[in-house]
N, C-alpha and C. Protein backbone atom coordinates (compact mmCIF):
# COMPACT_ATOMS: atom_id res chain seq x y z
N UNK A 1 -8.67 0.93 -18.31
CA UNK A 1 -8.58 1.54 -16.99
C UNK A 1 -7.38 2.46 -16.91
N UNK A 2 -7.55 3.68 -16.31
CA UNK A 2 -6.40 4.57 -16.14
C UNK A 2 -6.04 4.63 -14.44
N UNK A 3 -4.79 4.30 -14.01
CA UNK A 3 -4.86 5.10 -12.64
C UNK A 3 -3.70 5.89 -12.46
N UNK A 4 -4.26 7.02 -11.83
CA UNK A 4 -3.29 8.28 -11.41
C UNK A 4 -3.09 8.07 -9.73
N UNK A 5 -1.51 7.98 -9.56
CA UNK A 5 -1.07 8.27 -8.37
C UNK A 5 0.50 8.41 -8.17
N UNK A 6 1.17 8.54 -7.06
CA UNK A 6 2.26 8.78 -6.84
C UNK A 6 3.60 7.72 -6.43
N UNK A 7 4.50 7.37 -7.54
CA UNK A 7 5.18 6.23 -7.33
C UNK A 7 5.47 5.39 -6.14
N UNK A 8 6.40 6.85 -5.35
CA UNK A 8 6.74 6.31 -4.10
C UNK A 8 5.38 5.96 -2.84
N UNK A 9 4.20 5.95 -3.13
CA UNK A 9 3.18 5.79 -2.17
C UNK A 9 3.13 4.74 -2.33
N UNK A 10 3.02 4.24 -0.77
CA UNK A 10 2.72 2.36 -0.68
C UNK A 10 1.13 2.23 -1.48
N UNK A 11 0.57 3.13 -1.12
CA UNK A 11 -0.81 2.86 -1.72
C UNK A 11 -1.01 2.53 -3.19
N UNK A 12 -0.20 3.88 -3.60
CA UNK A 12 -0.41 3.50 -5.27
C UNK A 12 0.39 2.05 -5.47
N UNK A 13 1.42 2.01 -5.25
CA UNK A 13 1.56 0.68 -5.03
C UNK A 13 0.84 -0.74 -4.93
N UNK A 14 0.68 -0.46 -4.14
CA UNK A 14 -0.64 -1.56 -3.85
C UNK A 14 -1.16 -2.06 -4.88
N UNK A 15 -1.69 -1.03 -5.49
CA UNK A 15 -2.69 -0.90 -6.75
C UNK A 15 -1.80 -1.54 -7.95
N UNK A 16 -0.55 -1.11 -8.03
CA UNK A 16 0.06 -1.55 -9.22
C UNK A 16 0.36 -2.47 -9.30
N UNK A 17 0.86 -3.56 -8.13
CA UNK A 17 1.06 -4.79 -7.77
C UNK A 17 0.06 -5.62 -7.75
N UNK A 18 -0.75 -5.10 -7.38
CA UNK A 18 -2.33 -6.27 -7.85
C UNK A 18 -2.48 -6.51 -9.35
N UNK A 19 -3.04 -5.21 -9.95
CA UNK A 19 -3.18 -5.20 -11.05
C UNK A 19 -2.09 -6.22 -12.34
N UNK A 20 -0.83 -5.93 -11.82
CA UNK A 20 0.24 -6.85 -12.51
C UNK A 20 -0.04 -8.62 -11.81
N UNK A 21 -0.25 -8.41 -10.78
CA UNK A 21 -1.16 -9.88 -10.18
C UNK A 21 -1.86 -10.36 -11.26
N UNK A 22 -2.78 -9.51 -11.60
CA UNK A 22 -4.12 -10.58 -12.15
C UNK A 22 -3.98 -10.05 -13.31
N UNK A 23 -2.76 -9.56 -14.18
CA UNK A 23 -2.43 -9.07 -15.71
C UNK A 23 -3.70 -8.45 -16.09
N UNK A 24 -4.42 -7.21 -15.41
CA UNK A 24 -5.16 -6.58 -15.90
C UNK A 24 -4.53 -5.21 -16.75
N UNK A 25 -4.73 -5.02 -17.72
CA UNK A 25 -4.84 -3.71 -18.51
C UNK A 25 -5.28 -2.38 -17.71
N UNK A 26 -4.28 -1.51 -17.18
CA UNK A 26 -4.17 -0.66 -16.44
C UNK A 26 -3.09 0.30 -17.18
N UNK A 27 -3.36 1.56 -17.46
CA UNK A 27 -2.75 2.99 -17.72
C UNK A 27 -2.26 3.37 -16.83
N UNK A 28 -0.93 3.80 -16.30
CA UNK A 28 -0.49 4.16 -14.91
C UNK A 28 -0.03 5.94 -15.23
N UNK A 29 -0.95 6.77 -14.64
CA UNK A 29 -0.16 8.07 -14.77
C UNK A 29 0.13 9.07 -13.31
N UNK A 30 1.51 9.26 -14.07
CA UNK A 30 2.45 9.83 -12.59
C UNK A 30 2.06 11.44 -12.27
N UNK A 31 1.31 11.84 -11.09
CA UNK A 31 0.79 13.11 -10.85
C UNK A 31 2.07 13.36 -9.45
N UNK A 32 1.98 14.71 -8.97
CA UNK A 32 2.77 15.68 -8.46
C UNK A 32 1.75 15.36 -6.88
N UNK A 33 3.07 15.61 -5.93
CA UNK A 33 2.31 15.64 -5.01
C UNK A 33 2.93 17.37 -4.29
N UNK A 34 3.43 17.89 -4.97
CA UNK A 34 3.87 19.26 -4.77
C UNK A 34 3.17 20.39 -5.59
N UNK A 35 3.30 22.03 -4.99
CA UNK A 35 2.25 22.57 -5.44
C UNK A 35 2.80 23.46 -7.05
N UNK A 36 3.93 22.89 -7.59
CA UNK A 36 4.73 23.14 -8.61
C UNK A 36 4.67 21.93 -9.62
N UNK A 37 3.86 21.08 -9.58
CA UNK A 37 4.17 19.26 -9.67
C UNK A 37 2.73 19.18 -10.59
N UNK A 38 2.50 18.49 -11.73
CA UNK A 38 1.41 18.43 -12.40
C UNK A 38 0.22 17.52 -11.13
N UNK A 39 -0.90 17.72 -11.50
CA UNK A 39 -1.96 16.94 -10.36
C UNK A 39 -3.30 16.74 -11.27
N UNK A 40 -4.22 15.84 -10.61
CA UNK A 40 -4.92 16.11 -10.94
C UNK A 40 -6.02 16.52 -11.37
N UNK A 41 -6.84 17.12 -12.90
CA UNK A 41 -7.41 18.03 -12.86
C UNK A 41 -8.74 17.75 -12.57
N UNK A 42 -9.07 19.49 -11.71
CA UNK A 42 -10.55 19.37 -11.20
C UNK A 42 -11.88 18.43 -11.67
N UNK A 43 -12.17 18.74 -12.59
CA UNK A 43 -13.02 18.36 -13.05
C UNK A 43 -13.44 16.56 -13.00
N UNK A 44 -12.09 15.92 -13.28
CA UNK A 44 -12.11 14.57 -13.26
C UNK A 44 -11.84 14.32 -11.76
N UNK A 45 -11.52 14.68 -10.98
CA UNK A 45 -11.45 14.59 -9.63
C UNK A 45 -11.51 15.32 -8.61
N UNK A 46 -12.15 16.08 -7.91
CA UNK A 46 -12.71 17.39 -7.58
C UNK A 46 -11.88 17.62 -5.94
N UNK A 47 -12.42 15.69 -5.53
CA UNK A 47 -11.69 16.46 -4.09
C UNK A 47 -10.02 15.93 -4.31
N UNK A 48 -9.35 15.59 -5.45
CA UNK A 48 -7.92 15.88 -5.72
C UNK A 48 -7.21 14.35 -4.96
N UNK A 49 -8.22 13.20 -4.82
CA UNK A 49 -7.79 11.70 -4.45
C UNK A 49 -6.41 11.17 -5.08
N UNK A 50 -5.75 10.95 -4.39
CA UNK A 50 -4.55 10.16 -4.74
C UNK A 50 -4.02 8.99 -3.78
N UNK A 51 -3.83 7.22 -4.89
CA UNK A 51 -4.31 7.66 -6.13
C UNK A 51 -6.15 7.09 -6.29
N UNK A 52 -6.14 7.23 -7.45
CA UNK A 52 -7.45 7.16 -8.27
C UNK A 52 -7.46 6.50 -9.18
N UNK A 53 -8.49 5.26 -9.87
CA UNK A 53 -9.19 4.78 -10.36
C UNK A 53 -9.70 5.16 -11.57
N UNK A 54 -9.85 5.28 -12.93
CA UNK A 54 -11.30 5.20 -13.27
C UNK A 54 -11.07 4.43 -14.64
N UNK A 55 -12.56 3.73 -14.50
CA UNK A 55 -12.65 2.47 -15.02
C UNK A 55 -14.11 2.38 -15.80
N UNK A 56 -13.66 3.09 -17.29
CA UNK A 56 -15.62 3.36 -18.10
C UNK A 56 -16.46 4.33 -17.19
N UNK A 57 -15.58 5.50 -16.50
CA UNK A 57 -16.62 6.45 -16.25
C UNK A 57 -16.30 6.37 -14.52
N UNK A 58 -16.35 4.99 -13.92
CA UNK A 58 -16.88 5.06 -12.49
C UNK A 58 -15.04 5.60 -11.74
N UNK A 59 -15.21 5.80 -10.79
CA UNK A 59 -13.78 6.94 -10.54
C UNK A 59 -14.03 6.00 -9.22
N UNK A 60 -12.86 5.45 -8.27
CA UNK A 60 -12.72 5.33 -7.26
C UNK A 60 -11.19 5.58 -6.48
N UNK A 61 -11.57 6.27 -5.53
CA UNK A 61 -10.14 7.24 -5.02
C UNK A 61 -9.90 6.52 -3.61
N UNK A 62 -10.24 5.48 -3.00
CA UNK A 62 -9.15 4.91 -1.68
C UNK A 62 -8.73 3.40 -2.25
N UNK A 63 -7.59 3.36 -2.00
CA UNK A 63 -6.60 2.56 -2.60
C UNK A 63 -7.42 1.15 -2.30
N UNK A 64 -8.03 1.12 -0.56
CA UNK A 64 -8.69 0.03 -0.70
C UNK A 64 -9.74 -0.57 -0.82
N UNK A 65 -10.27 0.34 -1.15
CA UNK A 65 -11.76 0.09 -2.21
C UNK A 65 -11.09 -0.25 -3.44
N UNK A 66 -10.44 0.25 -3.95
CA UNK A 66 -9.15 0.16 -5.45
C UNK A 66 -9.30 -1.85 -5.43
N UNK A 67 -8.55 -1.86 -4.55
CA UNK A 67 -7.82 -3.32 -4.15
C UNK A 67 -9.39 -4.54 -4.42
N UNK A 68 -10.07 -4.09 -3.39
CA UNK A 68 -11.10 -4.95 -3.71
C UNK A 68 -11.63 -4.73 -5.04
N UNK A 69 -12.37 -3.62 -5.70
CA UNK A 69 -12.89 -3.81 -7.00
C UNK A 69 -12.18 -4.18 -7.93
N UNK A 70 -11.06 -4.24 -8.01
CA UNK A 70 -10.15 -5.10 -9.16
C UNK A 70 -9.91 -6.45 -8.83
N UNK A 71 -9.96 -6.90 -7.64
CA UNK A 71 -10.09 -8.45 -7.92
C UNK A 71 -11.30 -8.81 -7.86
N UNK A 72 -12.43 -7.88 -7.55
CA UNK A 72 -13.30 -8.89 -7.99
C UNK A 72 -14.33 -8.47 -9.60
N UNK A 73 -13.52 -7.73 -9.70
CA UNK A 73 -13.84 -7.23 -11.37
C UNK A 73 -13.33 -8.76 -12.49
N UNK A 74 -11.85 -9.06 -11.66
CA UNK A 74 -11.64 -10.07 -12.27
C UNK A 74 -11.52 -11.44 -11.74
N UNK A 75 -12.42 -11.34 -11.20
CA UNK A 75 -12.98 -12.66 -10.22
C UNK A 75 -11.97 -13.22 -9.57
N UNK A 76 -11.02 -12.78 -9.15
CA UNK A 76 -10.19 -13.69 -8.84
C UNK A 76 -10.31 -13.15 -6.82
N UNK A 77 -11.08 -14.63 -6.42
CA UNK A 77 -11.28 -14.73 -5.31
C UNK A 77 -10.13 -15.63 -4.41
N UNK A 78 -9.40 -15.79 -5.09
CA UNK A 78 -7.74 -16.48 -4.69
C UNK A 78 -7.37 -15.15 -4.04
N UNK A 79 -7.66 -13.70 -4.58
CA UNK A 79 -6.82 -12.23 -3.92
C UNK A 79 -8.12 -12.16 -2.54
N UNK A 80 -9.04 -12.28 -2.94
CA UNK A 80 -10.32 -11.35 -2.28
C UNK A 80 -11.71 -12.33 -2.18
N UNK A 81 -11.38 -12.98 -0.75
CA UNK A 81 -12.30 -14.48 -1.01
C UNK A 81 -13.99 -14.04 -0.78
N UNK A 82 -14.21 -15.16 -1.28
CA UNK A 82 -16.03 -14.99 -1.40
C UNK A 82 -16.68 -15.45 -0.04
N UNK A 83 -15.46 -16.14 0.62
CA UNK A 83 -16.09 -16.77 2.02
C UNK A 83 -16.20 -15.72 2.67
N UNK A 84 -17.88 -15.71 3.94
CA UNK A 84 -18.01 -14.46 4.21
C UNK A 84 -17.17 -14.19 5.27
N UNK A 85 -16.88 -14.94 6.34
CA UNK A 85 -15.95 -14.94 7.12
C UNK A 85 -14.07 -14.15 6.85
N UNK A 86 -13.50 -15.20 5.92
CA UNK A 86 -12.77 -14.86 5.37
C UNK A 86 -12.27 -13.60 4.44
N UNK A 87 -13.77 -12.70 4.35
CA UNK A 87 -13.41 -11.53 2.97
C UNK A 87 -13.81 -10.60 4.45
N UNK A 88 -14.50 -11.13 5.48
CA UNK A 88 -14.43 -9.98 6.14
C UNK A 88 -12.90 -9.98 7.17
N UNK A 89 -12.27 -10.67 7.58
CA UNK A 89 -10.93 -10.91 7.74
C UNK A 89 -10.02 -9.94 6.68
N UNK A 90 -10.46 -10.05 5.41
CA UNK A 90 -9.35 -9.18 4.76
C UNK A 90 -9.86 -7.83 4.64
N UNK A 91 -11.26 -7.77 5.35
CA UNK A 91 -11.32 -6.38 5.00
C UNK A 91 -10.92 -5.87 5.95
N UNK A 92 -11.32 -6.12 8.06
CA UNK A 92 -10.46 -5.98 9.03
C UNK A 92 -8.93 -5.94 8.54
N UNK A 93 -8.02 -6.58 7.69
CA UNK A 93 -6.78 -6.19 7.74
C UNK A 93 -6.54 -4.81 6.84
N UNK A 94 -7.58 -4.57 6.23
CA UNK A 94 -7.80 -3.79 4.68
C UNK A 94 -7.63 -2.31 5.64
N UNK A 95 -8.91 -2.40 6.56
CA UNK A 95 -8.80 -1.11 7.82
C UNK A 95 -8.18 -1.04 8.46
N UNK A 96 -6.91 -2.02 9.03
CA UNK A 96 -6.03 -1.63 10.27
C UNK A 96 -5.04 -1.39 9.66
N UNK A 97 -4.68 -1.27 8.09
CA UNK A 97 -3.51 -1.17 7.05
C UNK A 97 -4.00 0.62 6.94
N UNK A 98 -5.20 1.38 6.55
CA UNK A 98 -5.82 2.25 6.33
C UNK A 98 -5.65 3.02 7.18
N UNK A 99 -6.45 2.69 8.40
CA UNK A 99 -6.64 3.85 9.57
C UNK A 99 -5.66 3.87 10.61
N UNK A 100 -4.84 2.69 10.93
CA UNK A 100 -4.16 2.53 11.76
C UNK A 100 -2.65 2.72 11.75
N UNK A 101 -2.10 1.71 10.15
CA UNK A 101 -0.69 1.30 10.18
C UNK A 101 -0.19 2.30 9.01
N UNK A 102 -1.02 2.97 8.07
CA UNK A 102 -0.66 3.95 7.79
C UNK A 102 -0.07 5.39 8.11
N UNK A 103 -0.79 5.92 8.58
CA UNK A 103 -0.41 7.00 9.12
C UNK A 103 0.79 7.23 10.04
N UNK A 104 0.72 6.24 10.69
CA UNK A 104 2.23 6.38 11.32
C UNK A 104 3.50 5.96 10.84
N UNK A 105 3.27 4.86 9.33
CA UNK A 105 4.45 5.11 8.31
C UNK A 105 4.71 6.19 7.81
N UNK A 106 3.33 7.00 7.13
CA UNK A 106 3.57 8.45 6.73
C UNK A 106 4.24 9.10 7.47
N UNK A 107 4.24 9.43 8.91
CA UNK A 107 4.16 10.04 9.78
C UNK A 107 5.72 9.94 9.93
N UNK A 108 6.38 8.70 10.06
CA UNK A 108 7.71 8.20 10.78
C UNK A 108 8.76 8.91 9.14
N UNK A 109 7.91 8.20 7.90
CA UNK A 109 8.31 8.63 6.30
C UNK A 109 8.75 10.33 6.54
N UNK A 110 8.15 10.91 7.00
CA UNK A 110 7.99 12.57 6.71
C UNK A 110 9.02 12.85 8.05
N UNK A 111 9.24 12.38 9.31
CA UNK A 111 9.91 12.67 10.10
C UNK A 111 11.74 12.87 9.45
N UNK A 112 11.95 11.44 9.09
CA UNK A 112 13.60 10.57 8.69
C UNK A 112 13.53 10.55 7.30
N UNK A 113 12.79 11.06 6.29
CA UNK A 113 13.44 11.32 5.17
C UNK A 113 12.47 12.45 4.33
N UNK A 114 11.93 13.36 4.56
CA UNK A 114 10.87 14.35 3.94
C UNK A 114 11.05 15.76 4.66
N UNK A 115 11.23 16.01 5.64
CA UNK A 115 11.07 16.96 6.88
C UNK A 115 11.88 17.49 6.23
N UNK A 116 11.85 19.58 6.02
CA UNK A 116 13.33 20.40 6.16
C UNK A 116 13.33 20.23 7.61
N UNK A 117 15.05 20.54 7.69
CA UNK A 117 15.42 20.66 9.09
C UNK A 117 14.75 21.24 10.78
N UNK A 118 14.54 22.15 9.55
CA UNK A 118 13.99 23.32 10.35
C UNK A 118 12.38 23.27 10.77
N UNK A 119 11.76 21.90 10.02
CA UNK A 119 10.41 20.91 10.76
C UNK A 119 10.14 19.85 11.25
N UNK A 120 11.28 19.36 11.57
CA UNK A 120 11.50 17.83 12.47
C UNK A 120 10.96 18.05 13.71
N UNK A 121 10.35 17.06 13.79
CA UNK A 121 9.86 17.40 15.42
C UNK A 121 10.27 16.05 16.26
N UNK A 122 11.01 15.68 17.20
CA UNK A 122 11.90 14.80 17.67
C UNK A 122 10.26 13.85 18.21
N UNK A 123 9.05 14.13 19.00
CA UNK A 123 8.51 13.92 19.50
C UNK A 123 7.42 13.37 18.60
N UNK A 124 7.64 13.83 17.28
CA UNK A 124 6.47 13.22 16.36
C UNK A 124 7.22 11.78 16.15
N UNK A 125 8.59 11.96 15.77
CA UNK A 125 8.95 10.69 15.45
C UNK A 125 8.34 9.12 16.97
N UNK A 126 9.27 9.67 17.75
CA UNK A 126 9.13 9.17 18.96
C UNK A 126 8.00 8.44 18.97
N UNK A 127 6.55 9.60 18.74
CA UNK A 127 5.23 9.02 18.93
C UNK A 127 4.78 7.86 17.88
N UNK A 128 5.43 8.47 16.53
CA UNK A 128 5.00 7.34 15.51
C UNK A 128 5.87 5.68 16.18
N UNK A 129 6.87 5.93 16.05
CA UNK A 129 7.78 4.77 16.56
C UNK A 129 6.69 4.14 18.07
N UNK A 130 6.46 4.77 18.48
CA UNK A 130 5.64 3.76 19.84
C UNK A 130 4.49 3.38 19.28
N UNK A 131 3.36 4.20 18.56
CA UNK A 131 2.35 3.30 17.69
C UNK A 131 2.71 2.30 16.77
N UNK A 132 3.67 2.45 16.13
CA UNK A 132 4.10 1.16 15.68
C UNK A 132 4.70 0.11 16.19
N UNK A 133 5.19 0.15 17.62
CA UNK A 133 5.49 -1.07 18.34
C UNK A 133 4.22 -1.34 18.60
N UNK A 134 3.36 -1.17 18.81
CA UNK A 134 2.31 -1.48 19.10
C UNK A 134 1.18 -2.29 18.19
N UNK A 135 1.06 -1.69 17.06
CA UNK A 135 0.70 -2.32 15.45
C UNK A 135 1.32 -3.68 15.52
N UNK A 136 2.87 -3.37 15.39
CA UNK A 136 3.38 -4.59 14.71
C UNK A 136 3.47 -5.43 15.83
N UNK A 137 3.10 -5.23 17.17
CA UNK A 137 3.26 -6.55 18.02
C UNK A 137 1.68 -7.61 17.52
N UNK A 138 0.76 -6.91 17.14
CA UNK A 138 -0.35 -7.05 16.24
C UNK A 138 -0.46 -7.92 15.47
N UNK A 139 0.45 -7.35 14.11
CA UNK A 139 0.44 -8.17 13.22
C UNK A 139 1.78 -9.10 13.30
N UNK A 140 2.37 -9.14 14.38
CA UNK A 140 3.38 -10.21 14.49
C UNK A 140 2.81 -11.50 15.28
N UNK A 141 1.60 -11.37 15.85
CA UNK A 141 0.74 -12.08 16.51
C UNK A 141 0.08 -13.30 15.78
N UNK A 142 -0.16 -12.55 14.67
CA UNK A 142 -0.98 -12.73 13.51
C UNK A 142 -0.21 -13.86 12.35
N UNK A 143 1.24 -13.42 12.80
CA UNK A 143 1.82 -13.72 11.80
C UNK A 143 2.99 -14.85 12.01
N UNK A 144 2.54 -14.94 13.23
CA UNK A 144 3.50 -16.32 13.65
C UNK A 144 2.56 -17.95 13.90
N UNK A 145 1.15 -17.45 13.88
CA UNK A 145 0.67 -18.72 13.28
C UNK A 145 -0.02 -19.04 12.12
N UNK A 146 0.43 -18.10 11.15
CA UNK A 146 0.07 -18.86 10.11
C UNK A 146 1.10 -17.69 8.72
N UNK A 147 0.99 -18.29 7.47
CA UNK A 147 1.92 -17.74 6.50
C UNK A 147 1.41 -15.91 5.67
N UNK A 148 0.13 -16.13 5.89
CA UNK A 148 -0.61 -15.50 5.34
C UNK A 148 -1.67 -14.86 6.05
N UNK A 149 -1.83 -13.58 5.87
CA UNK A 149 -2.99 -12.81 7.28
C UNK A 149 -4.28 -13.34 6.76
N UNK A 150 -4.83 -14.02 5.74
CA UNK A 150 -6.21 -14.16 5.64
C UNK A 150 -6.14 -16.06 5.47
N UNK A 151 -5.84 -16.23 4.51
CA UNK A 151 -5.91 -17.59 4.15
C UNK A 151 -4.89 -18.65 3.67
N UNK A 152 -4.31 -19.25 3.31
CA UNK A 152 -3.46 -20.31 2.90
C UNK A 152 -2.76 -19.73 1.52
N UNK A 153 -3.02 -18.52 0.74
CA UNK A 153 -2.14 -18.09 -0.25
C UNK A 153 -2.26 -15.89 0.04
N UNK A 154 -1.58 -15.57 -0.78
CA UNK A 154 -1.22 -13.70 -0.08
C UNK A 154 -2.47 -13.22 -0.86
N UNK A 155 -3.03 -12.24 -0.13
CA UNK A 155 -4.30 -11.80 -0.68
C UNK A 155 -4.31 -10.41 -0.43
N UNK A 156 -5.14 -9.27 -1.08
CA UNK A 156 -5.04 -7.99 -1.44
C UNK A 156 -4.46 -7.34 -0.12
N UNK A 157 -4.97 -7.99 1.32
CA UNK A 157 -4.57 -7.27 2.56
C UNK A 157 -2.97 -7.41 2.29
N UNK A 158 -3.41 -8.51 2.17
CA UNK A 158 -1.32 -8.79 2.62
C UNK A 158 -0.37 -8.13 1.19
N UNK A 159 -0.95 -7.84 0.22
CA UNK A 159 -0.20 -7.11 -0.62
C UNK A 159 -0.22 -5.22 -0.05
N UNK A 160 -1.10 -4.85 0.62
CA UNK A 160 -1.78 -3.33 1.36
C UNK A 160 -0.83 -3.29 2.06
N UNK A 161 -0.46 -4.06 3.36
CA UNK A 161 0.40 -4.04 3.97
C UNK A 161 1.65 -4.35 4.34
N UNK A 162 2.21 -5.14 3.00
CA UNK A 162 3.38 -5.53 2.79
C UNK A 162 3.82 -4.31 2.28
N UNK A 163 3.50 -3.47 1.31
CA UNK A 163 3.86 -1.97 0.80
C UNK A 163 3.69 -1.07 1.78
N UNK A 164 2.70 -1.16 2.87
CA UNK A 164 3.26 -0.13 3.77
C UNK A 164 4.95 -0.51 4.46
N UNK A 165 4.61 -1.39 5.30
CA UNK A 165 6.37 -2.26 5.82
C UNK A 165 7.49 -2.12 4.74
N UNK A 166 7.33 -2.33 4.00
CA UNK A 166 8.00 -1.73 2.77
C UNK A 166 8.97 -0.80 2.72
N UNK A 167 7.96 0.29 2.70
CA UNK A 167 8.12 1.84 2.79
C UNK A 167 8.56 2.42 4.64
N UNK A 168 8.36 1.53 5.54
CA UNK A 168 8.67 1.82 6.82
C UNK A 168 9.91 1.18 6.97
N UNK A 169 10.50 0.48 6.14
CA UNK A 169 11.82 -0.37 6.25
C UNK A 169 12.89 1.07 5.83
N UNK A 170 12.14 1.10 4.45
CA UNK A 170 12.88 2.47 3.73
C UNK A 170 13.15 3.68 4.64
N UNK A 171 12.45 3.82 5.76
CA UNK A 171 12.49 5.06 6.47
C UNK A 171 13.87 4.37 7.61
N UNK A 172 14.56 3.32 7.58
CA UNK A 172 15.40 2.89 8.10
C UNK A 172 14.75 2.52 9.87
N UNK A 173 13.23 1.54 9.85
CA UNK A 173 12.75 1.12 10.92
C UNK A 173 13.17 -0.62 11.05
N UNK A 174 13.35 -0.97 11.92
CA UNK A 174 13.99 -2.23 12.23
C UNK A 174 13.02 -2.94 12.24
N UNK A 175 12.67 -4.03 11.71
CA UNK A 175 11.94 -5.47 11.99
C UNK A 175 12.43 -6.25 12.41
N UNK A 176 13.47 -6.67 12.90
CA UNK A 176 14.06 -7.41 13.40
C UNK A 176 13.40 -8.58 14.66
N UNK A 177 12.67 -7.35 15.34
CA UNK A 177 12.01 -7.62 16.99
C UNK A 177 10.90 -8.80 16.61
N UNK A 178 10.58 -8.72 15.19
CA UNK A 178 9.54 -9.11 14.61
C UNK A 178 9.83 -10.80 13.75
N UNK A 179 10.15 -11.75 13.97
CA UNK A 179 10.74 -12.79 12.95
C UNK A 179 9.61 -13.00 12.03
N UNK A 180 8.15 -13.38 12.75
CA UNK A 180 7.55 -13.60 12.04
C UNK A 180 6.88 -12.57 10.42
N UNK A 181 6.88 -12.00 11.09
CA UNK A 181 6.55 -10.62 10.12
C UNK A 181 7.67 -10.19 9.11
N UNK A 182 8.96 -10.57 9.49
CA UNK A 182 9.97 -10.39 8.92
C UNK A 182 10.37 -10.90 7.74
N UNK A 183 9.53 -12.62 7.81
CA UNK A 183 9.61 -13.39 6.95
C UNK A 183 8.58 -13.55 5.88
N UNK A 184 7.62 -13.21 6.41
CA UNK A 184 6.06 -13.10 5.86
C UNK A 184 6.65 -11.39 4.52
N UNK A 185 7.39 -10.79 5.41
CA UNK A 185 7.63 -9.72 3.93
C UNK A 185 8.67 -10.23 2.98
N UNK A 186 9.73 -10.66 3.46
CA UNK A 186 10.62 -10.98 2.42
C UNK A 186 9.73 -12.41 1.50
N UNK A 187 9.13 -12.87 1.75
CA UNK A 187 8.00 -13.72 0.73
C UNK A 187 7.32 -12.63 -0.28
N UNK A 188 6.70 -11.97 0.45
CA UNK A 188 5.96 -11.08 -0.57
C UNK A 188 6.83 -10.36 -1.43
N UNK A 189 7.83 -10.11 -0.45
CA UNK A 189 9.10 -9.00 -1.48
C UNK A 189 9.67 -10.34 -3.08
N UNK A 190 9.54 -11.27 -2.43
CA UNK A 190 9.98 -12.45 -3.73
C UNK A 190 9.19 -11.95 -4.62
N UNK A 191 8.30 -11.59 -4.73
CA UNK A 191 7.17 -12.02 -6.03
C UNK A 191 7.83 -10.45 -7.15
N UNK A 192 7.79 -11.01 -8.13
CA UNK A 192 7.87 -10.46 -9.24
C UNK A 192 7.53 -8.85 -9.10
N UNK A 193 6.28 -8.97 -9.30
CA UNK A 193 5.06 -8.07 -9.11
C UNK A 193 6.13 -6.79 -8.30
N UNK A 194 6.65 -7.21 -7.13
CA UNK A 194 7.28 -6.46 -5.78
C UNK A 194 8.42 -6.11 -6.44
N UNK A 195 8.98 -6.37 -6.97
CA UNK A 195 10.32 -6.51 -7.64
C UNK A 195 10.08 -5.29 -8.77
N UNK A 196 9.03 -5.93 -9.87
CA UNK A 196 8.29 -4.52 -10.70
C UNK A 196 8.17 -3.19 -10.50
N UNK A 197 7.67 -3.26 -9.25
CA UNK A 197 7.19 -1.83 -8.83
C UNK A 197 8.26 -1.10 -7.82
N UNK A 198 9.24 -1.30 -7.48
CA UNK A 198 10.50 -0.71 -6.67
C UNK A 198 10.25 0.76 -8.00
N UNK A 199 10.14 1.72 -6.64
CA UNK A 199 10.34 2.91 -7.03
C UNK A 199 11.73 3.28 -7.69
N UNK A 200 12.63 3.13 -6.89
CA UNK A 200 13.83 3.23 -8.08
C UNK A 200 14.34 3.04 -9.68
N UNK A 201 13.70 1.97 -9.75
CA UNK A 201 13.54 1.24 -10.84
C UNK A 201 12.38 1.50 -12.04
N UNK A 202 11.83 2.91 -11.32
CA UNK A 202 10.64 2.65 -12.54
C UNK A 202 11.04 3.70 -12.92
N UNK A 203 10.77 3.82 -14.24
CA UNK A 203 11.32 5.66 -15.61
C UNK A 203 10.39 6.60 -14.95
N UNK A 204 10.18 7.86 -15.26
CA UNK A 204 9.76 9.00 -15.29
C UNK A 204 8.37 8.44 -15.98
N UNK A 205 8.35 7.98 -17.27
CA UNK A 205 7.24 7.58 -18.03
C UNK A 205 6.50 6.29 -18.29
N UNK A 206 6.55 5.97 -17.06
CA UNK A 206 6.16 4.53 -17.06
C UNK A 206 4.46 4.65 -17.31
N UNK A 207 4.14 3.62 -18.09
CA UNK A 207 2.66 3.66 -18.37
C UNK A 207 1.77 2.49 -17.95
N UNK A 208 2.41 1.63 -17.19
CA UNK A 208 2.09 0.51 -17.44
C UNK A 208 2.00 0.37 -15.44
N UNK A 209 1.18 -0.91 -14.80
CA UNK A 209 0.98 -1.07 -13.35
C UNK A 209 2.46 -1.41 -13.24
């Protein structure tokens, strides 16, 4: 399996932290997200997905489609349960990590550490910061009765959205307001895996999840 994506993205992330989860054999290659920056090429990926997948031919480009077909490529229903109840629980967290709690990390990310000066917009921040009080009163809901958003051990959601929070900590956003949620990340931040993949810490040529 090869996957192409961009270090600092919680998403690619995601991906690399699973994969070192369930010690699957994964190629990790580092593409450009600038228009001077290697990317990649047409042909193998047309509408230019990052990151991307491909695995004997089949190509899959959203991180959480990514997430599910690798654990259950390698059966491991401890990440991605078979109960139907329960896998649809992680897929609800799979979409409110996607459509919801993303974008306004990006959003808050690009405001306080990406923006030239001269494109800050005081009111974008503002707006992201109030959708995310809002999110995380959500998943702080979620997360003060029980350890784990799906089941009794951390599963692909809670690895999706522990790398977004992550990356929204990095943008210098407070969790504080949040205990439960607060604690539920520094657990996930324990694991190895989390520790592995710190953008700082990884070479220029890393090949490996």
């Amino acid at each position: 399996m090869e996957l192409y994506g961009n270090a600092p993205s919680p998403a690619t992330r995601s991906i690399r932290i699973l994969s070192l989860e369930l010690g699957l054999e994964c190629d990790y290659f580092e593409i450009g997200l600038g228009a001077t920056e290697p990317w990649l090429p047409e042909p193998l990926n047309p509408e230019c997905r990052s990151p991307m997948l491909e695995d004997d031919g089949v190509l899959l480009g959203e991180a959480s489609a990514i997430l599910a077909y690798l654990a259950d490529k390698a059966g491991a229903i401890e990440w991605y349960p078979e109960d139907l109840v329960e896998r649809a629980q992680a897929n609800q967290w799979l979409a409110w990590q996607g459509s919801r709690l993303a974008p306004q990390v990006a959003r808050l990310a690009w405001e306080r550490r990406f923006a030239p000066a001269t494109q800050q917009n005081e009111q974008h921040e503002q707006g992201a910061e109030l959708w995310l009080a809002t999110l995380l009163k959500e998943l702080e809901q979620q997360l003060q009765a029980r350890s784990w958003l799906v089941n009794a051990q951390p599963g692909i959601a809670d690895i999706a959205v522990a790398t977004q929070l992550d990356d929204l900590q990095t943008s210098g956003y407070d969790l504080s307001p949040y205990p439960g949620t607060s604690v539920w990340l520094e657990e996930m931040r324990s694991r190895p895996t989390f520790t592995a993949t710190i953008h700082s810490e990884l070479s220029e040529d890393a090949t490996r999840p």
